[in-house]
Every structure is written in structure tokens, then in C-alpha cells.
PDB file of N, CA and C in Angstrom:
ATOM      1  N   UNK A   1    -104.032 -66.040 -75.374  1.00  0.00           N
ATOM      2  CA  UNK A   1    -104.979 -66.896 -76.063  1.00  0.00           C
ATOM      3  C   UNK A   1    -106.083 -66.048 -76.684  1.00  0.00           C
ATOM      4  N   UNK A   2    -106.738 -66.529 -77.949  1.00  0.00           N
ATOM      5  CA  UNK A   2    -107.356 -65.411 -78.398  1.00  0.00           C
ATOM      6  C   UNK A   2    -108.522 -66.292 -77.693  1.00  0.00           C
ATOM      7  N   UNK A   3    -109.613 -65.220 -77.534  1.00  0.00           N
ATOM      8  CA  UNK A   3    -111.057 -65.199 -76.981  1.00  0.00           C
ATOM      9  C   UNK A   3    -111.655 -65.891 -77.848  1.00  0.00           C
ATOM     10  N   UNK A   4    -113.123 -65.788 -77.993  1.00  0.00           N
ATOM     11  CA  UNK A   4    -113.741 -66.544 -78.656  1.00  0.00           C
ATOM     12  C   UNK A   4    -114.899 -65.521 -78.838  1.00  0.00           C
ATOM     13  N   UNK A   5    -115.990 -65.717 -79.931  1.00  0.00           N
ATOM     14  CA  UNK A   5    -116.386 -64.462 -80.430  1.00  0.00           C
ATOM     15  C   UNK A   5    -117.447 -63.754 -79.134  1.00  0.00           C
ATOM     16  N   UNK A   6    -118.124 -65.137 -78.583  1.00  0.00           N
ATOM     17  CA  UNK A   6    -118.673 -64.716 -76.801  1.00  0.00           C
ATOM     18  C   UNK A   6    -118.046 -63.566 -76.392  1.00  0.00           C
ATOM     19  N   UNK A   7    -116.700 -64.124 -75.800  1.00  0.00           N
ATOM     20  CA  UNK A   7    -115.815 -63.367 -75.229  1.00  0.00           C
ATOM     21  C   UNK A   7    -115.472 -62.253 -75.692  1.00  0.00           C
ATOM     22  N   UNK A   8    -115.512 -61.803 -76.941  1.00  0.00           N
ATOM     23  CA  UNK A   8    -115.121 -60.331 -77.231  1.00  0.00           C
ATOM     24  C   UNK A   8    -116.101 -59.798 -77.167  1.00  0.00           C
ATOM     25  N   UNK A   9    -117.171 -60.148 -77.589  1.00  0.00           N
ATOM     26  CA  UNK A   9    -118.234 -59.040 -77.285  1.00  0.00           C
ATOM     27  C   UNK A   9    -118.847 -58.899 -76.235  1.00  0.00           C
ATOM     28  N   UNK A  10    -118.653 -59.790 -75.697  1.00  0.00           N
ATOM     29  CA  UNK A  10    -118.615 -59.295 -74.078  1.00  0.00           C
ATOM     30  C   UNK A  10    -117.508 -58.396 -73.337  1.00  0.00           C
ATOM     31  N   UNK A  11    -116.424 -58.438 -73.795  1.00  0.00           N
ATOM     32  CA  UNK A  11    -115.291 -57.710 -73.226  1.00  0.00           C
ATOM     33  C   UNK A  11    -115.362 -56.287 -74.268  1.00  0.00           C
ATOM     34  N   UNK A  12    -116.145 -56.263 -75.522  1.00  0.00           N
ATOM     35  CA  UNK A  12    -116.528 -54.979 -76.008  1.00  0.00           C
ATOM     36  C   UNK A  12    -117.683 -54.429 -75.519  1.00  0.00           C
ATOM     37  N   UNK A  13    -118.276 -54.845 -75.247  1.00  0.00           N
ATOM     38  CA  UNK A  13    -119.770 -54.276 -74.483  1.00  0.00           C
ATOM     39  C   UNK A  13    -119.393 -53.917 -73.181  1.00  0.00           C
ATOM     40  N   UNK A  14    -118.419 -54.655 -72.555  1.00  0.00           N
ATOM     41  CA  UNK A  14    -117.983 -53.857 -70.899  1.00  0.00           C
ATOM     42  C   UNK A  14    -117.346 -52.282 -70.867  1.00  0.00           C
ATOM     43  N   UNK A  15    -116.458 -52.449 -72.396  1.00  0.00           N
ATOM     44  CA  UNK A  15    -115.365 -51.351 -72.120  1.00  0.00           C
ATOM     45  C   UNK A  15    -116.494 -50.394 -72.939  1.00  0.00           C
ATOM     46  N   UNK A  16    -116.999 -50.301 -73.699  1.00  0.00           N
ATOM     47  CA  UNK A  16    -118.239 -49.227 -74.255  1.00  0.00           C
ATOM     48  C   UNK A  16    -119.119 -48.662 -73.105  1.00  0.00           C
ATOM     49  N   UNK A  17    -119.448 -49.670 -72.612  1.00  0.00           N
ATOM     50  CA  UNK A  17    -120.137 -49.219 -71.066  1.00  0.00           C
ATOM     51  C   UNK A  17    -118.898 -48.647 -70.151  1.00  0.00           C
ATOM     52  N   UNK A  18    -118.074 -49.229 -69.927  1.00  0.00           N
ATOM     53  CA  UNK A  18    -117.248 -48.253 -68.827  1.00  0.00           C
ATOM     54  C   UNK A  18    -116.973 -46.959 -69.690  1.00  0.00           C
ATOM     55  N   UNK A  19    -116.411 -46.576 -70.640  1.00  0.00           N
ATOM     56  CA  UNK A  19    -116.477 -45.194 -71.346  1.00  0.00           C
ATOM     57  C   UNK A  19    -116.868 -44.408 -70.785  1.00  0.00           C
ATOM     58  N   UNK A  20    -118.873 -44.985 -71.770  1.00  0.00           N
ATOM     59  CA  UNK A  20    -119.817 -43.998 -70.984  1.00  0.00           C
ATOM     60  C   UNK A  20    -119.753 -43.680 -69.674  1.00  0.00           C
ATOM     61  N   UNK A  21    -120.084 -44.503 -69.160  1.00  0.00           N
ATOM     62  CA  UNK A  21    -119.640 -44.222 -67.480  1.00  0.00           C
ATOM     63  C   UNK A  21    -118.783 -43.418 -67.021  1.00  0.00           C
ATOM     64  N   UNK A  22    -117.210 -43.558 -67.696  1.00  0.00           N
ATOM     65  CA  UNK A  22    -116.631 -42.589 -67.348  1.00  0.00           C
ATOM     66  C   UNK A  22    -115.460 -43.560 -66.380  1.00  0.00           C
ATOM     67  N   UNK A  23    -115.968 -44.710 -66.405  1.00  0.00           N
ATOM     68  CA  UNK A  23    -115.383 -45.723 -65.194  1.00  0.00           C
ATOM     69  C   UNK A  23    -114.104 -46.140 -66.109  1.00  0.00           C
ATOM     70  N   UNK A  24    -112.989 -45.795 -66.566  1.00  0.00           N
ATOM     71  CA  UNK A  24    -112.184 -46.034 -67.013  1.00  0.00           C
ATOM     72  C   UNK A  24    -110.389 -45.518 -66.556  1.00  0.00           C
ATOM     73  N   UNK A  25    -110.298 -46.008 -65.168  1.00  0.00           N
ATOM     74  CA  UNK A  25    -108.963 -45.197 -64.494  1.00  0.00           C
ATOM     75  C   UNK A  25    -108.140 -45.665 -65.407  1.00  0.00           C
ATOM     76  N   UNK A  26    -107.771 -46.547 -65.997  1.00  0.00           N
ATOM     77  CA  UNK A  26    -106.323 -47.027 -66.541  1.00  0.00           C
ATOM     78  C   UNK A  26    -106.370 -47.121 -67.667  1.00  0.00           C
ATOM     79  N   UNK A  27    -107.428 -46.514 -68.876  1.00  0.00           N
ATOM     80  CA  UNK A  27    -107.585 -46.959 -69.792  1.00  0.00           C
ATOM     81  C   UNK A  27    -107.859 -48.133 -70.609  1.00  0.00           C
ATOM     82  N   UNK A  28    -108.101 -49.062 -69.489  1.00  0.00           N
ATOM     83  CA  UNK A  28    -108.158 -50.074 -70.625  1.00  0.00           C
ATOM     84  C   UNK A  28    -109.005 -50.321 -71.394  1.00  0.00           C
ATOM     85  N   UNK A  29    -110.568 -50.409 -70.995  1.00  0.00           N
ATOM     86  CA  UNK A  29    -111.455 -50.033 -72.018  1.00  0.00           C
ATOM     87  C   UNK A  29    -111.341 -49.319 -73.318  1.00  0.00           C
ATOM     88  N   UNK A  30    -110.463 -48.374 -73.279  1.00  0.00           N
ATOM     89  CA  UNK A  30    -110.130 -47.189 -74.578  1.00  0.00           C
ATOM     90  C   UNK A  30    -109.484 -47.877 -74.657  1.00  0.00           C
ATOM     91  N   UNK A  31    -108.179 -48.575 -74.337  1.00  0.00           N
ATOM     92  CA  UNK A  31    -107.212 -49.204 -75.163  1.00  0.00           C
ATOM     93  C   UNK A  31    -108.107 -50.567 -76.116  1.00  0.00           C
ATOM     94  N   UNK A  32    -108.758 -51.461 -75.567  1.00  0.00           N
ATOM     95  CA  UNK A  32    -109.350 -52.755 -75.601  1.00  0.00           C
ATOM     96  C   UNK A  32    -110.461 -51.808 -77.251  1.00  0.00           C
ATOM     97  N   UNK A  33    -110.746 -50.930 -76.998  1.00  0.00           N
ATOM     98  CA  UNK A  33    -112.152 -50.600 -78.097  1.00  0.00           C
ATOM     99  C   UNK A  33    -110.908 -49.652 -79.406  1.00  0.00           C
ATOM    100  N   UNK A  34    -110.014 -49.586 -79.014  1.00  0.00           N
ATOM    101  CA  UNK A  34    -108.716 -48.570 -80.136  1.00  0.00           C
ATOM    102  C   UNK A  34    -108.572 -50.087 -80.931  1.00  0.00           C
ATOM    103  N   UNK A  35    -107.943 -50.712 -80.173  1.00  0.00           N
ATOM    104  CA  UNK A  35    -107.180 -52.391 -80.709  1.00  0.00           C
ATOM    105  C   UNK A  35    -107.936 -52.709 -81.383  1.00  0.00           C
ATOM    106  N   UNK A  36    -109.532 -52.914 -81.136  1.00  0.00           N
ATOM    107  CA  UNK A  36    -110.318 -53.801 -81.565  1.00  0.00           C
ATOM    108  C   UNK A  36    -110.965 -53.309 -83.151  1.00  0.00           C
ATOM    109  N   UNK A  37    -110.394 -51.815 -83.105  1.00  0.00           N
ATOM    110  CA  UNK A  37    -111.077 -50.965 -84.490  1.00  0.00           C
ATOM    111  C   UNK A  37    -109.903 -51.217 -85.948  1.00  0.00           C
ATOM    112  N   UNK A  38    -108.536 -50.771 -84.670  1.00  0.00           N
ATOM    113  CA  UNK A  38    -107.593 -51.148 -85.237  1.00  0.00           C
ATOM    114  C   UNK A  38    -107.587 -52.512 -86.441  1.00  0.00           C
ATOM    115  N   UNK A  39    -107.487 -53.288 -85.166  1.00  0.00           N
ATOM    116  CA  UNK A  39    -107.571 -55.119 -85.865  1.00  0.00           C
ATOM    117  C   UNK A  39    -108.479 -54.983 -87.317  1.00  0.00           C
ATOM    118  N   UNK A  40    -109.734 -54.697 -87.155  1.00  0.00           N
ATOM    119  CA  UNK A  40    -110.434 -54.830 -87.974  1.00  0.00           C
ATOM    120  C   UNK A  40    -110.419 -54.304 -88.923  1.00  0.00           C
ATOM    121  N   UNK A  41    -109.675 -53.232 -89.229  1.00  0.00           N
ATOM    122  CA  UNK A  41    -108.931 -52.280 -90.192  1.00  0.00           C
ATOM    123  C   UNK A  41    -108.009 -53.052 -91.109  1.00  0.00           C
ATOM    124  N   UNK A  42    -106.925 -53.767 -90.271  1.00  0.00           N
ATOM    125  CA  UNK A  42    -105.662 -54.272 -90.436  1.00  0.00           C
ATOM    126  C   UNK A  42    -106.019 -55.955 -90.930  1.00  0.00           C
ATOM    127  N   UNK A  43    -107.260 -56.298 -90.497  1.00  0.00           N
ATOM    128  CA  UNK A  43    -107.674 -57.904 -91.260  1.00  0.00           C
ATOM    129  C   UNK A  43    -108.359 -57.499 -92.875  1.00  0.00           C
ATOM    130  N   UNK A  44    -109.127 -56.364 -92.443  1.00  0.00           N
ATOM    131  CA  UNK A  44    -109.139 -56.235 -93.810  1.00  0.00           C
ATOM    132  C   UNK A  44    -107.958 -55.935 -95.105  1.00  0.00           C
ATOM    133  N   UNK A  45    -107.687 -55.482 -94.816  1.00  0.00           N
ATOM    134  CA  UNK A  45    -106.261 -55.194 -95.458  1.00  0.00           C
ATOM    135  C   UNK A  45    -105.222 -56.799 -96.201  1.00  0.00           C
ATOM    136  N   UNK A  46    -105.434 -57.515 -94.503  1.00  0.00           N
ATOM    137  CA  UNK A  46    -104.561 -58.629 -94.655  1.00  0.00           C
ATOM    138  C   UNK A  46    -105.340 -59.640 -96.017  1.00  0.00           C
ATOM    139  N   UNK A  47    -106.575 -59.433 -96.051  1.00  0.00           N
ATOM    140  CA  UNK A  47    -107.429 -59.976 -96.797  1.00  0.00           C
ATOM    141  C   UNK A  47    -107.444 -60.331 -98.010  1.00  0.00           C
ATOM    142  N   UNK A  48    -106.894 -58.730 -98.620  1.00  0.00           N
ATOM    143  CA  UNK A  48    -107.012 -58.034 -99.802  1.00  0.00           C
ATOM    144  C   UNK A  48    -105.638 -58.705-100.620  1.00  0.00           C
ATOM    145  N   UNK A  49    -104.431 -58.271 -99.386  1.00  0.00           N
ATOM    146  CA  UNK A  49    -103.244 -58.747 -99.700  1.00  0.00           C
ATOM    147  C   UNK A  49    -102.819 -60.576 -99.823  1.00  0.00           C
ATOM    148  N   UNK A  50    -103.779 -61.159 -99.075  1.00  0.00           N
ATOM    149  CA  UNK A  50    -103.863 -62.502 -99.517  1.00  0.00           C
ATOM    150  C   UNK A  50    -104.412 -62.815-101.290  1.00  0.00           C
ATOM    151  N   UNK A  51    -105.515 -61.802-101.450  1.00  0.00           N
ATOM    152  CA  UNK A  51    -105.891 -62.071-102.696  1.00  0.00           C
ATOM    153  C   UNK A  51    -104.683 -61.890-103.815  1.00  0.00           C
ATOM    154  N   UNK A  52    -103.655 -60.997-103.365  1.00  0.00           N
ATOM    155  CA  UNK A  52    -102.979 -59.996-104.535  1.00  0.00           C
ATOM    156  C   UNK A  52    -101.813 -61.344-104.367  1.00  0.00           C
ATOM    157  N   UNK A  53    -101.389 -61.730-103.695  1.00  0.00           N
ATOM    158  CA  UNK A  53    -100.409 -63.164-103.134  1.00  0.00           C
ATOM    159  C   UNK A  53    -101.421 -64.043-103.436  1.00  0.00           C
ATOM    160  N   UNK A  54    -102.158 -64.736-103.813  1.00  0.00           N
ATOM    161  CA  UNK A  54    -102.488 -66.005-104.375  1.00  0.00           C
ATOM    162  C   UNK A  54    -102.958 -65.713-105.864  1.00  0.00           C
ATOM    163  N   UNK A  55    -103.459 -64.347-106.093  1.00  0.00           N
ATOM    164  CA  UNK A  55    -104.209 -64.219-108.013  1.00  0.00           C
ATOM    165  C   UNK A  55    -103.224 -63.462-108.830  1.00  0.00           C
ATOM    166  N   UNK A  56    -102.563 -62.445-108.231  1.00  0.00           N
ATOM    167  CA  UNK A  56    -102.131 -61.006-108.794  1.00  0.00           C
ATOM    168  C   UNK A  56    -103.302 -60.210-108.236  1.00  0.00           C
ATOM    169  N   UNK A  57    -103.067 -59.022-108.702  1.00  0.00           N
ATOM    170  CA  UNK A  57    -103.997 -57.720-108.281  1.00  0.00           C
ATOM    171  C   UNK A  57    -104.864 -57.176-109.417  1.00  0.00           C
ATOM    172  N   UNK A  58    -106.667 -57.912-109.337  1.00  0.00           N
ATOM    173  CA  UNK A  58    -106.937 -57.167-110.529  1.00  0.00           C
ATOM    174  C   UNK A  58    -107.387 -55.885-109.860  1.00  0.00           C
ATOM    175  N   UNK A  59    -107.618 -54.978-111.009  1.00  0.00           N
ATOM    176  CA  UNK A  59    -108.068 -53.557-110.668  1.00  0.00           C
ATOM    177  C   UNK A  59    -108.691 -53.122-109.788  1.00  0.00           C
ATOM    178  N   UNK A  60    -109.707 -53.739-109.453  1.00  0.00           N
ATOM    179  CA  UNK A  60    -110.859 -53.430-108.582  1.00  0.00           C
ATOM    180  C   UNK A  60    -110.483 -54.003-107.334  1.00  0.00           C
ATOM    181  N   UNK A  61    -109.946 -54.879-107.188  1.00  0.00           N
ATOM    182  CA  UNK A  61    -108.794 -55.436-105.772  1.00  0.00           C
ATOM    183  C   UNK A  61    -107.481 -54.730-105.271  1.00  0.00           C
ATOM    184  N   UNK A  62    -107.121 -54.199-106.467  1.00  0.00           N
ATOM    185  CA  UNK A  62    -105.680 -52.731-106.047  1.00  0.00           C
ATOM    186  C   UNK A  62    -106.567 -51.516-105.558  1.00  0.00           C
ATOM    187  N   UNK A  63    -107.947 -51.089-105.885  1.00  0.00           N
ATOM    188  CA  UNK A  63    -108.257 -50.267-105.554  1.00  0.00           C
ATOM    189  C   UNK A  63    -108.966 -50.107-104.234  1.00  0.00           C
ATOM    190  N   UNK A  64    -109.439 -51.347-103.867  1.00  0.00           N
ATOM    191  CA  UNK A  64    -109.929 -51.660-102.234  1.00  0.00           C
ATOM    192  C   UNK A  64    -108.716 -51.608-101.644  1.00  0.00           C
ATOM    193  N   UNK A  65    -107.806 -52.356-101.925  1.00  0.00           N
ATOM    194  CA  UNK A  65    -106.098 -52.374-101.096  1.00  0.00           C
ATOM    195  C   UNK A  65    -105.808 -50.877-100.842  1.00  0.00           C
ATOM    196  N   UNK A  66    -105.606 -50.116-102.104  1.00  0.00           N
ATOM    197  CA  UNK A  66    -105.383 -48.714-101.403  1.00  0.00           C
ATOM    198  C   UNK A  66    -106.201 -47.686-100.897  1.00  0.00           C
ATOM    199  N   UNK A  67    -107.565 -47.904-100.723  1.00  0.00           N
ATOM    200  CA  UNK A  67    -108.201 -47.166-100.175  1.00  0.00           C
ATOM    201  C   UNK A  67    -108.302 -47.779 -98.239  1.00  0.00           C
ATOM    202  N   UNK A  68    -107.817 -48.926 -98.307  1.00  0.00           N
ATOM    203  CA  UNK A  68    -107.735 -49.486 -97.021  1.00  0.00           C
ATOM    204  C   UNK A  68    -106.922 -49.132 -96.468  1.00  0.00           C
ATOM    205  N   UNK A  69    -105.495 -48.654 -97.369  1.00  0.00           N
ATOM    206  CA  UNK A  69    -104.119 -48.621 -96.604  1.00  0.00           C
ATOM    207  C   UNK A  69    -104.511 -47.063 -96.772  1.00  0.00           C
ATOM    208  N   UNK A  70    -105.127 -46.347 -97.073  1.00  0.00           N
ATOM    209  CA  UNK A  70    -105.511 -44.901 -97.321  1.00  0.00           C
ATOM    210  C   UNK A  70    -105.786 -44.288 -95.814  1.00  0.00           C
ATOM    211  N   UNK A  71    -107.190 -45.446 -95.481  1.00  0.00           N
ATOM    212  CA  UNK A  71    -108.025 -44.982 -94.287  1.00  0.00           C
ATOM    213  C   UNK A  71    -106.752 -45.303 -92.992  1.00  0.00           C
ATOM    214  N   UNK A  72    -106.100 -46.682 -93.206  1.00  0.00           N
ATOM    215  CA  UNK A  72    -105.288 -47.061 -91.783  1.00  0.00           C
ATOM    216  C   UNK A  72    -104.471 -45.638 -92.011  1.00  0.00           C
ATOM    217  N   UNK A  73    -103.925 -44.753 -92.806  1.00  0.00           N
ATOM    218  CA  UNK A  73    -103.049 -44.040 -92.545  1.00  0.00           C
ATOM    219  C   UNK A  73    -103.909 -42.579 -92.135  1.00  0.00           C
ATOM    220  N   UNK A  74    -104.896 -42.630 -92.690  1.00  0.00           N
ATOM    221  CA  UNK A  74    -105.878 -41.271 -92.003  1.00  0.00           C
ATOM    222  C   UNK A  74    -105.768 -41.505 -90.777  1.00  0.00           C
ATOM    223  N   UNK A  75    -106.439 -43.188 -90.520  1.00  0.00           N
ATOM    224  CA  UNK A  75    -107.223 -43.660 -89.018  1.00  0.00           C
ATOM    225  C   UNK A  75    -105.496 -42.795 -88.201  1.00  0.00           C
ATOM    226  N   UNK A  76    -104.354 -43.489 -88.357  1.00  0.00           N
ATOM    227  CA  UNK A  76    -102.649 -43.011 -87.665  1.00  0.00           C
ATOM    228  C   UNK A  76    -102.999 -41.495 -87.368  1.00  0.00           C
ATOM    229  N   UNK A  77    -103.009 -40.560 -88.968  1.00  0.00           N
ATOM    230  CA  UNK A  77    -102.926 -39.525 -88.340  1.00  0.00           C
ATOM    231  C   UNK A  77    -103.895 -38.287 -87.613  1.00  0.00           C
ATOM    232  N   UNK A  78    -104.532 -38.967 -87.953  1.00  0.00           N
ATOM    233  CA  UNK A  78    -106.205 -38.344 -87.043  1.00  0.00           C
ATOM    234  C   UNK A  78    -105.795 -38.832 -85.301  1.00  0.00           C
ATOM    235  N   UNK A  79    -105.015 -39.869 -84.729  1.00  0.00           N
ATOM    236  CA  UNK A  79    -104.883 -40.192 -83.985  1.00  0.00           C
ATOM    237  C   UNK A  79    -103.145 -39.407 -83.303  1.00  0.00           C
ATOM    238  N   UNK A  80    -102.474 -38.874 -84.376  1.00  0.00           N
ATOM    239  CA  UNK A  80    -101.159 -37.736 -84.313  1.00  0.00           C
ATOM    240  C   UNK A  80    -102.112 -36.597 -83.698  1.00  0.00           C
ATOM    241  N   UNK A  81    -103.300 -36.353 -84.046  1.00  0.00           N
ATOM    242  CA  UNK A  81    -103.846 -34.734 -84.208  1.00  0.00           C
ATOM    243  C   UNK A  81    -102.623 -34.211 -85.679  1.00  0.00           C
ATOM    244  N   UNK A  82    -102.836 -34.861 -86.912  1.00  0.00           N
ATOM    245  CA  UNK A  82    -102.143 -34.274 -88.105  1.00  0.00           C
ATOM    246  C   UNK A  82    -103.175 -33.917 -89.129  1.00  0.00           C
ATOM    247  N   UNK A  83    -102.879 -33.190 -89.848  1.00  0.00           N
ATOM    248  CA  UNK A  83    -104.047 -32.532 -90.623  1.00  0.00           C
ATOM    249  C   UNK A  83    -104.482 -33.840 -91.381  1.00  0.00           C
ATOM    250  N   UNK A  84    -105.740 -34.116 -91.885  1.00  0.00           N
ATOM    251  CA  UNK A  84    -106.431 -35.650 -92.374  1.00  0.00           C
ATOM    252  C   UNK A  84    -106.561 -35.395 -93.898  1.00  0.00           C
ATOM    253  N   UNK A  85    -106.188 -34.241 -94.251  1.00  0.00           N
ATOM    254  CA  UNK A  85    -106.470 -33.824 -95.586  1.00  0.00           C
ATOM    255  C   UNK A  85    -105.391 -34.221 -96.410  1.00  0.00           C
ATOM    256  N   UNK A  86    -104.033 -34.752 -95.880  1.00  0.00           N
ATOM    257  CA  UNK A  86    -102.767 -34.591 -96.290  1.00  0.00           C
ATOM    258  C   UNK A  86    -102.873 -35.816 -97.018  1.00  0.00           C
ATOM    259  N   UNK A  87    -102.333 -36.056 -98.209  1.00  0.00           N
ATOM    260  CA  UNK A  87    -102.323 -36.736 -99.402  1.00  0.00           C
ATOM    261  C   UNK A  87    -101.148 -37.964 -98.769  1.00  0.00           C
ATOM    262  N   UNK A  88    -102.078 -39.838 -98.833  1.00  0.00           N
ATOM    263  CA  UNK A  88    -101.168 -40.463 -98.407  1.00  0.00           C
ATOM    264  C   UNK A  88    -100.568 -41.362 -99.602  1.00  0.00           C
ATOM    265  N   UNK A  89    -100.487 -42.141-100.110  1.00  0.00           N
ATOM    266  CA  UNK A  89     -99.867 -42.842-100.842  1.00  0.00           C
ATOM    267  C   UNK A  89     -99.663 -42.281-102.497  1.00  0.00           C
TER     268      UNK A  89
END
């Protein structure tokens, strides 16, 4: 069930605090604050692509789209340890 906006930022403010702390045996905090950067990456995106599926793609809307799908593929390989310089689309 998805949370409610209470609920996430409360369940983001726990796992930021356990981090720091250090209080994190199983990861979940790091997993819960990865997902949550993730998502927000990936709604934007979904956003863009709703616009390009209901108008067409004007210019300035193809160019947010690929600088979004630019960063999700940096955000991937920065997360490989792959060089970030490497030319994606």
C-alpha cells in the first residue's frame, strides 16, 4: 500500500537519521533513501513522457526528456562505479 505523504517523510527522516548514526545493520534505510531518489527521478521522466503521449514532443519538452533519461543513466552508472563522463544517448 502506498504511504501517504505523513508517512514518507517520516519513514525518510528515520532512515537519514539512522545513516548518520550509523544504525543501519540491514540496510534498509540506504535502500528506503536509494528508492526514494530513484522514484523521483523516474516520475519525472514519466511526466515528460505523458506530455510527448498526449501533445507530440515540442522541442523544449524532448530536451527535458533527454536530459532526464541522461541523469537516470549517469545516476545507474555512478552507482556501477563506471566512468560518468561516458557519452549516453
Amino acid at each position: 500500500m502506498k504511504p501517504t505523504t505523513e508517512q514518507l517523510s517520516n519513514a525518510l527522516q528515520t532512515a537519514e537519521r539512522m545513516r548518520e548514526q550509523g544504525e543501519d545493520p540491514d540496510f534498509l534505510a540506504k535502500t528506503l533513501l536509494y528508492l526514494h531518489r530513484r522514484d523521483e527521478t523516474l516520475e519525472k521522466v514519466l511526466e515528460h513522457l505523458e506530455l510527448f503521449l498526449r501533445f507530440g514532443l515540442p522541442v523544449e519538452e524532448h530536451m527535458k526528456l533527454v536530459r532526464l533519461i541522461e541523469e537516470a543513466k549517469a545516476q545507474q552508472r555512478m552507482e556501477r562505479g563506471e566512468d560518468a563522463d561516458k557519452l549516453g544517448l
